[in-house]
C-alpha atoms as a PDB file:
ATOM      1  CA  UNK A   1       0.000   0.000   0.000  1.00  0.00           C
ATOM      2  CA  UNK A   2       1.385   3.523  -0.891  1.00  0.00           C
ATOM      3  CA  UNK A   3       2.139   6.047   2.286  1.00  0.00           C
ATOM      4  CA  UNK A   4      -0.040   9.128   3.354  1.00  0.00           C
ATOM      5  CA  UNK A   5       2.207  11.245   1.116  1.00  0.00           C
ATOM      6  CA  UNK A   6       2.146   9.034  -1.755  1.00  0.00           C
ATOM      7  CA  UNK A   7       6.113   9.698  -1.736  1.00  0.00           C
ATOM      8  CA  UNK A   8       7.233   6.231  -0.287  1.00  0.00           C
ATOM      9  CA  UNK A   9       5.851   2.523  -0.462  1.00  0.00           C
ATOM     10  CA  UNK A  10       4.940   0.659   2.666  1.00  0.00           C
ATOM     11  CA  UNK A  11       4.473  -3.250   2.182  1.00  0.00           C
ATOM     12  CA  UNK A  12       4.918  -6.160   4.484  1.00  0.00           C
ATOM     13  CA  UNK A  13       8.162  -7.724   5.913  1.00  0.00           C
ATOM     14  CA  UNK A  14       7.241 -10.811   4.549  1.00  0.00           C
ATOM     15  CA  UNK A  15       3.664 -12.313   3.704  1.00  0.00           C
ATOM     16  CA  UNK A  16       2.386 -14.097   6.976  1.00  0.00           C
ATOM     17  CA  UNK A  17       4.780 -12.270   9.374  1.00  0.00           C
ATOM     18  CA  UNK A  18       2.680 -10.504  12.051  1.00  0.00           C
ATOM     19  CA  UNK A  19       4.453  -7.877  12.502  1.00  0.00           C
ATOM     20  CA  UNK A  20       6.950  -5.536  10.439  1.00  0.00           C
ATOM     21  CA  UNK A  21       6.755  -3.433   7.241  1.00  0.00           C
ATOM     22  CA  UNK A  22       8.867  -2.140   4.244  1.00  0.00           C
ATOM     23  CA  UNK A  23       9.833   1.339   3.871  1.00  0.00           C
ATOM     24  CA  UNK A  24      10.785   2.093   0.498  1.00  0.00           C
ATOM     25  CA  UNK A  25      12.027   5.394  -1.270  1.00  0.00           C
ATOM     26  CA  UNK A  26      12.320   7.450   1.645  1.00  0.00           C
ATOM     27  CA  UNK A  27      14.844  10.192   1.425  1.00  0.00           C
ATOM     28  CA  UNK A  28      16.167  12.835   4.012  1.00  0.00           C
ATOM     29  CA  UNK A  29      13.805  16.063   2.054  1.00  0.00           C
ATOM     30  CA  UNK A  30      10.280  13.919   3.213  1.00  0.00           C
ATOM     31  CA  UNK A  31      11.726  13.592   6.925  1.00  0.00           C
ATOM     32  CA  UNK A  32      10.736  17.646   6.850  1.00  0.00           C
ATOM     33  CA  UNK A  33       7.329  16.898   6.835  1.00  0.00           C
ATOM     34  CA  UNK A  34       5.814  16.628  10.389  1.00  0.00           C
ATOM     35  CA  UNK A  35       2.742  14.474   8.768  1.00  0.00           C
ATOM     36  CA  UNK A  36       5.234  12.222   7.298  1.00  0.00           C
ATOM     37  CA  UNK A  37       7.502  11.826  10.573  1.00  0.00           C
ATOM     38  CA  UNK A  38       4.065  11.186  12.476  1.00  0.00           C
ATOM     39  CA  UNK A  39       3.338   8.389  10.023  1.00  0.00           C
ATOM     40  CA  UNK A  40       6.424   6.509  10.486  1.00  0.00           C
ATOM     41  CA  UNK A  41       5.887   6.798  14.234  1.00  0.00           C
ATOM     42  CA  UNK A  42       2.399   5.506  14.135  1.00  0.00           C
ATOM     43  CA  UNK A  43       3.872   2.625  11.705  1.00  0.00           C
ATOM     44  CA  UNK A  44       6.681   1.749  14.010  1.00  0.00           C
ATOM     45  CA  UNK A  45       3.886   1.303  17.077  1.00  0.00           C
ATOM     46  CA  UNK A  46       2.083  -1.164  15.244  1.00  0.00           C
ATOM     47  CA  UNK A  47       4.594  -2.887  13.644  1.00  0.00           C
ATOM     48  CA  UNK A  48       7.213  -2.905  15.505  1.00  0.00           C
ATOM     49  CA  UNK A  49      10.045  -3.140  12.895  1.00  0.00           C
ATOM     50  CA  UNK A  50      10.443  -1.451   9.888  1.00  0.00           C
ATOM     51  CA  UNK A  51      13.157  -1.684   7.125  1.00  0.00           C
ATOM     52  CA  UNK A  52      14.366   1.032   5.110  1.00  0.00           C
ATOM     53  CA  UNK A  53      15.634   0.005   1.478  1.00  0.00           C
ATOM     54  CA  UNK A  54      15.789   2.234  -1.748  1.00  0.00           C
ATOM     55  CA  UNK A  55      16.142   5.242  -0.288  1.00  0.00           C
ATOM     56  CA  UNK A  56      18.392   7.930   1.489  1.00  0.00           C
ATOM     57  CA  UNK A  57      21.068   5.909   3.357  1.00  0.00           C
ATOM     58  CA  UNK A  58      23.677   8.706   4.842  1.00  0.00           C
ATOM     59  CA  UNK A  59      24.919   9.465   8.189  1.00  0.00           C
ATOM     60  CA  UNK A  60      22.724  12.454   8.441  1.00  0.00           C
ATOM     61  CA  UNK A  61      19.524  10.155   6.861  1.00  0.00           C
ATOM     62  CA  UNK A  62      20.505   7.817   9.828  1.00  0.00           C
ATOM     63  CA  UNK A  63      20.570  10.498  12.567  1.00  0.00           C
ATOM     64  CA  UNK A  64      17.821  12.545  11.068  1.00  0.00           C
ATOM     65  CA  UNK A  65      15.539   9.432  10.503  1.00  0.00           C
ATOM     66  CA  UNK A  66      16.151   7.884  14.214  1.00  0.00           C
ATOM     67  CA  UNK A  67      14.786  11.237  15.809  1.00  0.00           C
ATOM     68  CA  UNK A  68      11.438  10.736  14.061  1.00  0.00           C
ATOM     69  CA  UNK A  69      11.018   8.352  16.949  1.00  0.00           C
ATOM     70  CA  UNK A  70      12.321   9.403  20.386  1.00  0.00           C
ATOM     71  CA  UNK A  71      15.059  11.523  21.316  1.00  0.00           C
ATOM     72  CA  UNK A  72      18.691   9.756  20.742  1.00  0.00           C
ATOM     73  CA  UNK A  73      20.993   8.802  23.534  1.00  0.00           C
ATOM     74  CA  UNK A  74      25.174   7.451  23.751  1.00  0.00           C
ATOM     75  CA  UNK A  75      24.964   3.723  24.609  1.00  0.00           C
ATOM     76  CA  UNK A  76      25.741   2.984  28.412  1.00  0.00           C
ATOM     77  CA  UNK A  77      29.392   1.441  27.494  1.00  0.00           C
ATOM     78  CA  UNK A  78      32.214   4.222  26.068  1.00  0.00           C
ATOM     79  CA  UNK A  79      33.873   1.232  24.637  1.00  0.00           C
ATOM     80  CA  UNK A  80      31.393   0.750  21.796  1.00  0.00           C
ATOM     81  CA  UNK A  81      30.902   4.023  21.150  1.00  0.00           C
ATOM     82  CA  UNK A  82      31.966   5.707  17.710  1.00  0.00           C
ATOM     83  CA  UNK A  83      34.997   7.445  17.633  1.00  0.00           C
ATOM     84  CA  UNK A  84      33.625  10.218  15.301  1.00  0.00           C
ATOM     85  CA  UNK A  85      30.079  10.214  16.556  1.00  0.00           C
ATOM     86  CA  UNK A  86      29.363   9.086  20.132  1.00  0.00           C
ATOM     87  CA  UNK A  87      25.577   8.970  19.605  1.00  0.00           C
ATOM     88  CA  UNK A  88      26.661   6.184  17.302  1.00  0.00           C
ATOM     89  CA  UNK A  89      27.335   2.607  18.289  1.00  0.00           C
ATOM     90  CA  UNK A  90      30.105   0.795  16.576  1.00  0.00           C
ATOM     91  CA  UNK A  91      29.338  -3.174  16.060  1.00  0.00           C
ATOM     92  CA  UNK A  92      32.377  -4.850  14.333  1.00  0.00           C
ATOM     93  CA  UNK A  93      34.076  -7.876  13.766  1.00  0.00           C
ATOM     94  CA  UNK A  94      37.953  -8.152  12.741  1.00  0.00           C
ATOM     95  CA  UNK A  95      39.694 -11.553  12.037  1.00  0.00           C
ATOM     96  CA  UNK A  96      42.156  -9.889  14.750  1.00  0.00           C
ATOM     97  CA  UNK A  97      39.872  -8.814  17.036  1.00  0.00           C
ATOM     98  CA  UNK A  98      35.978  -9.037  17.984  1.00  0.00           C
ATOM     99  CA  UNK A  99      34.179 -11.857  19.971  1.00  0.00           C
ATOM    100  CA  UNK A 100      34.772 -15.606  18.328  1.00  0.00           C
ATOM    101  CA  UNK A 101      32.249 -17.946  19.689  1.00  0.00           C
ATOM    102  CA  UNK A 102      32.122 -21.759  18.618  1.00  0.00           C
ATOM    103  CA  UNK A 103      28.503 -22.236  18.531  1.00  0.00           C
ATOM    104  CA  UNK A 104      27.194 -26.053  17.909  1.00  0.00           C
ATOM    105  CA  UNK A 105      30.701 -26.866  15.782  1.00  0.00           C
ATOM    106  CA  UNK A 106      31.054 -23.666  13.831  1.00  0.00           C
ATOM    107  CA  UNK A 107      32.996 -20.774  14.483  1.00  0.00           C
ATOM    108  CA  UNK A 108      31.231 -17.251  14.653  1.00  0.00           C
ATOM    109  CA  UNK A 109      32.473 -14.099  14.830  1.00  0.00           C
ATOM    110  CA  UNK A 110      30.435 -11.416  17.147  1.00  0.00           C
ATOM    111  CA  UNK A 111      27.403 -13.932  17.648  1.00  0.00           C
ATOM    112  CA  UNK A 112      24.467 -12.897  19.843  1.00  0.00           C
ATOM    113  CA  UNK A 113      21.569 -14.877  21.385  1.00  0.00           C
ATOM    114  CA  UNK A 114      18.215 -13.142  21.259  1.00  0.00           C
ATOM    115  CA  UNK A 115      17.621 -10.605  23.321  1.00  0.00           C
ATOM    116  CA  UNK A 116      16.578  -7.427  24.431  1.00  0.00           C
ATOM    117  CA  UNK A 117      18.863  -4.493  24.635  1.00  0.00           C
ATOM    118  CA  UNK A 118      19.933  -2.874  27.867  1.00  0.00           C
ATOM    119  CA  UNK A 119      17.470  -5.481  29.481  1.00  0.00           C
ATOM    120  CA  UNK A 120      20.250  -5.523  32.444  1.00  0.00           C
ATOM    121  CA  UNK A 121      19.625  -1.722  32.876  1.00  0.00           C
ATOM    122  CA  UNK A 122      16.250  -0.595  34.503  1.00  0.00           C
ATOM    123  CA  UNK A 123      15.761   2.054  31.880  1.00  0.00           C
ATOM    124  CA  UNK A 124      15.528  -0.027  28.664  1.00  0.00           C
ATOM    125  CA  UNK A 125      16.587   2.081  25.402  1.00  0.00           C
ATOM    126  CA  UNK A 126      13.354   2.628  23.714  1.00  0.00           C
ATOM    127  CA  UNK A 127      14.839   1.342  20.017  1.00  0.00           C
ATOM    128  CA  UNK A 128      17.356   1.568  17.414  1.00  0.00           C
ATOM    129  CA  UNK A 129      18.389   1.878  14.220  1.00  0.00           C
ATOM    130  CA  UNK A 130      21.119  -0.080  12.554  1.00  0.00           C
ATOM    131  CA  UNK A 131      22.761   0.233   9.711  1.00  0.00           C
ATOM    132  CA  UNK A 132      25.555  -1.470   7.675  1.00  0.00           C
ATOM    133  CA  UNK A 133      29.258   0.618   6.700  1.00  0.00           C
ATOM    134  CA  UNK A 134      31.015  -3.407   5.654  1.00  0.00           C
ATOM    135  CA  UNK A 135      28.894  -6.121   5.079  1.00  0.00           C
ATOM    136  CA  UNK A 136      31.055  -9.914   5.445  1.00  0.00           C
ATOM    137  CA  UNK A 137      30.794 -12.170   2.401  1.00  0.00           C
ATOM    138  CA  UNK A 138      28.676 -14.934   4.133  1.00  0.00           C
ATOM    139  CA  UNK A 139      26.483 -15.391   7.529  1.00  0.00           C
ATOM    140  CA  UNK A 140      26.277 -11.939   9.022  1.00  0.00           C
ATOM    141  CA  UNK A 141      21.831 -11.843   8.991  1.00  0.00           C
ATOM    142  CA  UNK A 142      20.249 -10.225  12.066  1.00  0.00           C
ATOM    143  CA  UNK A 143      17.195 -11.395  13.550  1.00  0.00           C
ATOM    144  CA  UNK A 144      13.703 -10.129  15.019  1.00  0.00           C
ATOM    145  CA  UNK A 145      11.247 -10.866  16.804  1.00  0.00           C
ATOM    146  CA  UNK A 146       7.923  -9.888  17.907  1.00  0.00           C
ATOM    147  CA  UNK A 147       7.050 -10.411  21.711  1.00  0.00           C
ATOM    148  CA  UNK A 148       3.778  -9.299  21.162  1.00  0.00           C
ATOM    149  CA  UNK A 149       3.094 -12.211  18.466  1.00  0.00           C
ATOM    150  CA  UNK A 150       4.893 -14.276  20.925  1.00  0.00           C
ATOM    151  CA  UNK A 151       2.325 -13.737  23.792  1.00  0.00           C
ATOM    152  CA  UNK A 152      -0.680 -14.346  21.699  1.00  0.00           C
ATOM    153  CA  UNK A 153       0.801 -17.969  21.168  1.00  0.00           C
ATOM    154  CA  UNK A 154       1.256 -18.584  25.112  1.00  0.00           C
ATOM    155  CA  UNK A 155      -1.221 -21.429  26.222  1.00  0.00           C
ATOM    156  CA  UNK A 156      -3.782 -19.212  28.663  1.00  0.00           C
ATOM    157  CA  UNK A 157      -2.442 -21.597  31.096  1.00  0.00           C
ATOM    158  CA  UNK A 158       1.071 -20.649  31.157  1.00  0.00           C
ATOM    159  CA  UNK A 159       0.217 -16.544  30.734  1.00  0.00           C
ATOM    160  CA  UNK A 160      -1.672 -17.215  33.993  1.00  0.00           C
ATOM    161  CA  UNK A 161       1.251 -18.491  35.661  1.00  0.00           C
ATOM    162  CA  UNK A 162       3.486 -15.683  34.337  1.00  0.00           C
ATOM    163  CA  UNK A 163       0.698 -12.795  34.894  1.00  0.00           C
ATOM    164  CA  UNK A 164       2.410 -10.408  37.961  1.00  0.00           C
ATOM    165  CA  UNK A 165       5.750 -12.474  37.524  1.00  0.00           C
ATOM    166  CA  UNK A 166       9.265 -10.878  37.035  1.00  0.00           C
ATOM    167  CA  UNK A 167      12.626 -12.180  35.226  1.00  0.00           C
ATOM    168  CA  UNK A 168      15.654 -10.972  36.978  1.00  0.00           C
ATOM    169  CA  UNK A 169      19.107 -10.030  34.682  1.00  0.00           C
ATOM    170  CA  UNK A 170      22.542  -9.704  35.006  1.00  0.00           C
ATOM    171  CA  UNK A 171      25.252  -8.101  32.283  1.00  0.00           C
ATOM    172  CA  UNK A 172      27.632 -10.264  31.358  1.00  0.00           C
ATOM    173  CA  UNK A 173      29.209 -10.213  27.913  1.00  0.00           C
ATOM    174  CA  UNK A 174      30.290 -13.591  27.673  1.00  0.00           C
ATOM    175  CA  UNK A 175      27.230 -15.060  25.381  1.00  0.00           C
ATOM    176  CA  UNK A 176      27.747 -18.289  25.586  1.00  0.00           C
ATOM    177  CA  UNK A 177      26.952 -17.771  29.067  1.00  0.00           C
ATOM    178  CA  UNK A 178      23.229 -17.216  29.080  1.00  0.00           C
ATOM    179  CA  UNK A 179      21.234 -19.857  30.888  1.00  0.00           C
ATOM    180  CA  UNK A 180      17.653 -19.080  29.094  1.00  0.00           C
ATOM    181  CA  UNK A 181      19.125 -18.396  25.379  1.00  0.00           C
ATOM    182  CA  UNK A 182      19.882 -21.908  24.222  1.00  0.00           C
ATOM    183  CA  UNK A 183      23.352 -21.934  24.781  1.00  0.00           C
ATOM    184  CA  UNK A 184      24.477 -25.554  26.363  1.00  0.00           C
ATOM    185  CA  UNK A 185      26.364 -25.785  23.123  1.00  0.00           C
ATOM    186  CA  UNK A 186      27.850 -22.126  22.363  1.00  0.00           C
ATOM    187  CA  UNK A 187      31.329 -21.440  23.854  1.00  0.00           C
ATOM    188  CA  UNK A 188      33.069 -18.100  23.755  1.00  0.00           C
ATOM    189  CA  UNK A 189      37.070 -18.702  21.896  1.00  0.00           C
ATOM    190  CA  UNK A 190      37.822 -15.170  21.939  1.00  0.00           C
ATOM    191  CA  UNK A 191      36.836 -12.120  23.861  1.00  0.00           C
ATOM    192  CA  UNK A 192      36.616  -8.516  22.274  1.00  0.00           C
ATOM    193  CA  UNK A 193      38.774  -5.668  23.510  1.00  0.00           C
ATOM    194  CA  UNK A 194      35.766  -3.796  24.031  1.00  0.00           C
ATOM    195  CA  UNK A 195      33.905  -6.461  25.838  1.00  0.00           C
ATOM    196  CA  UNK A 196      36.815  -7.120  28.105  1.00  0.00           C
ATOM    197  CA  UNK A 197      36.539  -3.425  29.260  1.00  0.00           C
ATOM    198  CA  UNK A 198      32.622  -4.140  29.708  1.00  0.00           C
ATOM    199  CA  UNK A 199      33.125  -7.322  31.960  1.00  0.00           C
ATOM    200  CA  UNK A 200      35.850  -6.223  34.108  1.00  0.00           C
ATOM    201  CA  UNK A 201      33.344  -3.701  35.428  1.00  0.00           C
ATOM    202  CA  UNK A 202      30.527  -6.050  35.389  1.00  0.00           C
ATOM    203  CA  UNK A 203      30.215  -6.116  39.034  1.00  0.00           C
ATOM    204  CA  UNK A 204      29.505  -2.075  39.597  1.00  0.00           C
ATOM    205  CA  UNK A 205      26.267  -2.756  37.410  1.00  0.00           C
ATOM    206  CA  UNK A 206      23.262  -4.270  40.160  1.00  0.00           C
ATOM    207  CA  UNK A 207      20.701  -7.272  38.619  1.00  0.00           C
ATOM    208  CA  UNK A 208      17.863  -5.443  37.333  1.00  0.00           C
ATOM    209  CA  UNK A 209      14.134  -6.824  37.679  1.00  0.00           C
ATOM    210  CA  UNK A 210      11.435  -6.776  34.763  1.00  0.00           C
ATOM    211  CA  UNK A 211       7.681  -7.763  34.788  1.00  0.00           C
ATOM    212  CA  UNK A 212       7.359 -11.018  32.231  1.00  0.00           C
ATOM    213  CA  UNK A 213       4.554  -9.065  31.135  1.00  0.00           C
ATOM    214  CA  UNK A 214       3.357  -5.570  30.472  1.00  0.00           C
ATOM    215  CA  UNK A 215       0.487  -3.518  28.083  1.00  0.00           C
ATOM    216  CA  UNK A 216       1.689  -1.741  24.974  1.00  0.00           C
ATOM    217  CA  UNK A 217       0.523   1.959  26.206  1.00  0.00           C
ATOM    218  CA  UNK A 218      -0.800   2.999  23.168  1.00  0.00           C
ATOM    219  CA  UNK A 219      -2.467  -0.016  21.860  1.00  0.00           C
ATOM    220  CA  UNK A 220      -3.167  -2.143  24.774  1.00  0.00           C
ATOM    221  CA  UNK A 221      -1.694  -5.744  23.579  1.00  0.00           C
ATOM    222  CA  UNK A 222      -0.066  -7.453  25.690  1.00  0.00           C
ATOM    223  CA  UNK A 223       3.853  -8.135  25.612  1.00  0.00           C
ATOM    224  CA  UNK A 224       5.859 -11.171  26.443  1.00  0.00           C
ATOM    225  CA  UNK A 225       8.437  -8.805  28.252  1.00  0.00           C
ATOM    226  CA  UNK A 226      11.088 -11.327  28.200  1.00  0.00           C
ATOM    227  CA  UNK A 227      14.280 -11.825  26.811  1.00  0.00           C
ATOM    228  CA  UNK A 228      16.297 -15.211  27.234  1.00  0.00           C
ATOM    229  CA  UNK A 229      19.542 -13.665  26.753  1.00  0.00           C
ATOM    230  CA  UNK A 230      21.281 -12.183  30.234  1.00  0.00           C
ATOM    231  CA  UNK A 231      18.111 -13.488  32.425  1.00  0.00           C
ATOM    232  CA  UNK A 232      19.065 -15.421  35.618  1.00  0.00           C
ATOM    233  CA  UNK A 233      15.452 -16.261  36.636  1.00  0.00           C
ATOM    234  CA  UNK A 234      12.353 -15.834  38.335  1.00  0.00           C
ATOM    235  CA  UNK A 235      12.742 -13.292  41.421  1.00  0.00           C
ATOM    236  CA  UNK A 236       9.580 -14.656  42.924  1.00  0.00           C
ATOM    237  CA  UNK A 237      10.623 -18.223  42.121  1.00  0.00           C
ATOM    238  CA  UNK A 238      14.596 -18.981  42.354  1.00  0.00           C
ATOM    239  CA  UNK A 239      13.879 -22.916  42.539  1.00  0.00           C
ATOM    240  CA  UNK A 240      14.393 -25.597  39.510  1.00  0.00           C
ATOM    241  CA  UNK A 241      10.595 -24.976  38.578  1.00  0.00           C
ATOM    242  CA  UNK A 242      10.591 -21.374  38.655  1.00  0.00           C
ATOM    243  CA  UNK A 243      13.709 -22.094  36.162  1.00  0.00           C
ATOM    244  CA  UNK A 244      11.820 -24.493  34.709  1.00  0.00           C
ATOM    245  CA  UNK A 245       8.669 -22.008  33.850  1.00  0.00           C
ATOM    246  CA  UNK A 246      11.380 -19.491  32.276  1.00  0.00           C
ATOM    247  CA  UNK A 247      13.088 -22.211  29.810  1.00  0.00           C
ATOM    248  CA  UNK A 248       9.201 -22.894  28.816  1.00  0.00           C
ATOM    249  CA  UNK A 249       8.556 -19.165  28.357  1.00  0.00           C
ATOM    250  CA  UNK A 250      11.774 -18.773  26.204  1.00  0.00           C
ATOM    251  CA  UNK A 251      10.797 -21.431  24.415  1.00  0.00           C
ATOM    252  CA  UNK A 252       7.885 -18.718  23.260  1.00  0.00           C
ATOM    253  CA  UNK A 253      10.598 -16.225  22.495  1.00  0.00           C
ATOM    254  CA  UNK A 254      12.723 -17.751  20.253  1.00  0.00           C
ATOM    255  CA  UNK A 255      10.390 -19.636  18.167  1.00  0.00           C
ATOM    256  CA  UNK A 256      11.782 -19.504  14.666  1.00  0.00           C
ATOM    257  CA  UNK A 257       8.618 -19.248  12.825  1.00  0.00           C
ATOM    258  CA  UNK A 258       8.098 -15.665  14.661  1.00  0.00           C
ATOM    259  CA  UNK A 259      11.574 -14.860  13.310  1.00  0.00           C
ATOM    260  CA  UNK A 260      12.292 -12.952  10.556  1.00  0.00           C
ATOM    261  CA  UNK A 261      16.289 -12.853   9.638  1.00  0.00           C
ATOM    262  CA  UNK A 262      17.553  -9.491   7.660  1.00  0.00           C
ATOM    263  CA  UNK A 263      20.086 -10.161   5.264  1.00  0.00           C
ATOM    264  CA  UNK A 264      21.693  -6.698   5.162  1.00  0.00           C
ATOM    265  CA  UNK A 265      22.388  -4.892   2.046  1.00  0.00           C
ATOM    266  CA  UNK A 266      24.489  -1.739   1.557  1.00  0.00           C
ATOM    267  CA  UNK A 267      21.808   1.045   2.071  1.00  0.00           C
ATOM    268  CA  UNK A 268      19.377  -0.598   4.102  1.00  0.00           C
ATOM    269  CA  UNK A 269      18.684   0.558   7.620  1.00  0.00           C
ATOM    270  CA  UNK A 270      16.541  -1.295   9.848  1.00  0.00           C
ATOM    271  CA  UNK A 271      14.547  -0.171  12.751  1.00  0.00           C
ATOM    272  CA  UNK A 272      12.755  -2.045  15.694  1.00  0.00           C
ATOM    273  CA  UNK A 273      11.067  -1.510  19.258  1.00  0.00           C
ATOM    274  CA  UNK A 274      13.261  -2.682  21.554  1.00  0.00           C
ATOM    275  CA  UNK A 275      10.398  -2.493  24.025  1.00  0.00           C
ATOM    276  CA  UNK A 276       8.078  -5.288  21.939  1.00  0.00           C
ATOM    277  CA  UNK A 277      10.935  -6.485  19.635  1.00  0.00           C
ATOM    278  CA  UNK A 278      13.756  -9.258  20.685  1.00  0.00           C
ATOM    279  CA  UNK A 279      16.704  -9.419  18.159  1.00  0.00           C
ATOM    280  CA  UNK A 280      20.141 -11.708  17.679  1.00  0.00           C
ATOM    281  CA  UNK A 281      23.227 -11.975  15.674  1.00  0.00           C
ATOM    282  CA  UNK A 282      23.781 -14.956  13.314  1.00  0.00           C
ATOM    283  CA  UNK A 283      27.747 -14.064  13.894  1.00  0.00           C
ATOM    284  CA  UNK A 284      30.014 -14.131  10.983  1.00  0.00           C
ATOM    285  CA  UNK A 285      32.662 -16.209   9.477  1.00  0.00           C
ATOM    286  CA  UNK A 286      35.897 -15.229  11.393  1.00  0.00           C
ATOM    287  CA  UNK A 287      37.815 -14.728   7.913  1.00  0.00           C
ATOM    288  CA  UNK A 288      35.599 -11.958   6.957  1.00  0.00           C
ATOM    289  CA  UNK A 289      34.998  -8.565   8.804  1.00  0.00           C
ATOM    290  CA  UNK A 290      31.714  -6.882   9.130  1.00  0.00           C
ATOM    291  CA  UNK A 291      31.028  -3.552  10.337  1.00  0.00           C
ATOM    292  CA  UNK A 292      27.294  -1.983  11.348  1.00  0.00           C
ATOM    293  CA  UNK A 293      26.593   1.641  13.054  1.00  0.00           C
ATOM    294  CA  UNK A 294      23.374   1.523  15.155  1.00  0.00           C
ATOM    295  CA  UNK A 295      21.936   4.588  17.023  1.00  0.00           C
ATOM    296  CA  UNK A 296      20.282   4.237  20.391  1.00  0.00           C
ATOM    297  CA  UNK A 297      16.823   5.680  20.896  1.00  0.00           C
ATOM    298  CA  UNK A 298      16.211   7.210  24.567  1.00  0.00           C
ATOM    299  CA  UNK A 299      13.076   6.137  26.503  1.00  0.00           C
ATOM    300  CA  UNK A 300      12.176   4.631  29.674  1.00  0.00           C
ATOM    301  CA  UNK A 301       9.262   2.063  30.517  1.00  0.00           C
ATOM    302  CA  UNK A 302       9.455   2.570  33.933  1.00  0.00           C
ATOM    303  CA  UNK A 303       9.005  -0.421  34.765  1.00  0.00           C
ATOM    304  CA  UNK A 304      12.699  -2.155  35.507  1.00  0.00           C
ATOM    305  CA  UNK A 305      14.275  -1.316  38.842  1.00  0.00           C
ATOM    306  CA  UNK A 306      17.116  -2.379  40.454  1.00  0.00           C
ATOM    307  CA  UNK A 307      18.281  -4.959  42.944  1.00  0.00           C
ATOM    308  CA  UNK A 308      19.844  -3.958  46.533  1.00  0.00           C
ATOM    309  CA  UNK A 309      21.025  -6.089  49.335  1.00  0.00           C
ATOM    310  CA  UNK A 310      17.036  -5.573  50.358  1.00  0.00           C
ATOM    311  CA  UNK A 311      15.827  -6.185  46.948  1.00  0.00           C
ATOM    312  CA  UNK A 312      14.156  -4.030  44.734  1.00  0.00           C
ATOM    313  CA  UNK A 313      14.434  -0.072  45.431  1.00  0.00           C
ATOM    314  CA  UNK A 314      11.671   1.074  47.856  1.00  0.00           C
ATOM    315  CA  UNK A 315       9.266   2.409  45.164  1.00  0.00           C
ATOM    316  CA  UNK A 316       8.608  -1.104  43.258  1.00  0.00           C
ATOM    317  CA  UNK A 317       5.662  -2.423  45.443  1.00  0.00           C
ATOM    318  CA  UNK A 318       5.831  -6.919  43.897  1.00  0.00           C
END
């Protein structure tokens, strides 16, 4: 179908996804229109991911188009920031340097399980935007998605045993070391330089508690608010069966026929809700090098707090 403006096509991600859409044709002049801005906000709520082909593809286009949606912020880590443009986040890969992971035989550079960004934080990022600058040879796809598509598929039996749950989380940037993300046969070979820096600090960063499930504000479906990668478990159930409900849950959240895998193009740009919207890295061969900028989009859900010695802060009545 065309767009309000007539000037750029919206279609699906892919016939019988339930969530995403296809921007094409968009270019950095439309982005002055405040109707048009409003329209790719309003598409991005219900959709939840939208990718961005044929069309302006520049570092201002990137910066310009990621403000339609939220006000941008520099990611928590100075390690991974750009060194021209700190509101930029560098994701690379080098045969000499990035994280090698042998996962289930074969070596991949910079893999990630799915998961939710910042989910160890208790202000979640509200999106992002990512974009290629080298694109490897082979492998190299990024995945999404939906939570909300993922709920809908629960069993009513297992929402109501989730309903006024939480799903406690940890940092740690060592992938192969996430309990919940299907990872008994993933093994990290090589730490990044950048990740090193990240873990040897992991300890001044407190476990973080989320609700398993929350209301989209504006449209009132209901999210499967968890991600399997960094989650250590239940805080109301710590035992083998609350463990045991969370492996079932994540089950839900990394169901391959929800996923759709982006297999990244020079030009394209691809944005998601990181509030309703899980992703993951399919890693790449560690002979080739691959290079992406992402921008982080500011927002706050309130609803993550911290852990103390006492718990969670004061103010988070569970």
């Amino acid at each position: 179908m065309a767009s309000v403006a007539s000037r750029y096509e919206v279609a699906p991600l892919r016939d019988g996804l339930p969530f995403g859409a296809t921007v094409s044709g968009l270019t950095l002049d439309m982005l002055k229109d405040e109707s048009t801005r409003k329209a790719l906000y309003d598409l991005w709520i219900d959709k939840g991911v939208l990718y961005f082909r044929d069309g302006d593809s520049s570092d201002d286009m990137h910066m310009e188009l990621s403000a339609c949606f939220g006000p941008l912020e520099e990611h928590l880590f100075p390690s991974v920031r750009s060194e021209t443009n700190p509101a930029l986040t560098k994701i690379k890969f080098f045969p000499e340097d990035g994280s090698l992971y042998d996962v289930r035989g074969e070596p991949r550079g910079s893999w990630l399980p799915w998961h939710s960004d910042l989910v160890y934080s208790a202000s979640i990022n509200r999106g992002g935007i990512l974009r290629p600058d080298q694109i490897p040879p082979r492998f190299g796809k990024t995945g999404y998605l939906c939570q909300i598509a993922a709920y809908e598929r629960l069993p009513q039996s297992l929402r109501d045993r989730i309903e006024g749950k939480h799903v406690v989380y940890e940092i740690t940037i060592d992938h192969g070391d996430h309990t919940f993300a299907d990872t008994d046969e993933v093994t990290c070979l090589r730490m990044a330089a950048s990740g090193e820096a990240i873990q040897k600090n992991k300890f001044t960063y407190p476990r973080v508690v989320h609700p398993m499930v929350y209301t989209q504000e504006k449209t009132g479906r209901k999210v499967l608010n968890v991600s399997p990668g960094f989650a250590l478990g239940i805080y109301e159930d710590g035992s083998w069966a609350g463990d045991a409900l969370l492996h079932e849950v994540c089950k839900y959240c990394m169901d391959p026929e929800l996923a759709y895998f982006h297999d990244w193009q020079m030009g394209d740009m691809v944005l998601w809700d990181n509030w309703r919207v899980l992703h993951c890295a399919e890693g790449t061969h560690p002979e080739d090098t691959r290079v992406m900028y992402r921008t982080t989009i500011s927002g706050d859900y309130a609803m993550g707090r911290p852990i103390g010695i006492d718990g969670p802060t004061a103010d988070y009545d569970i």
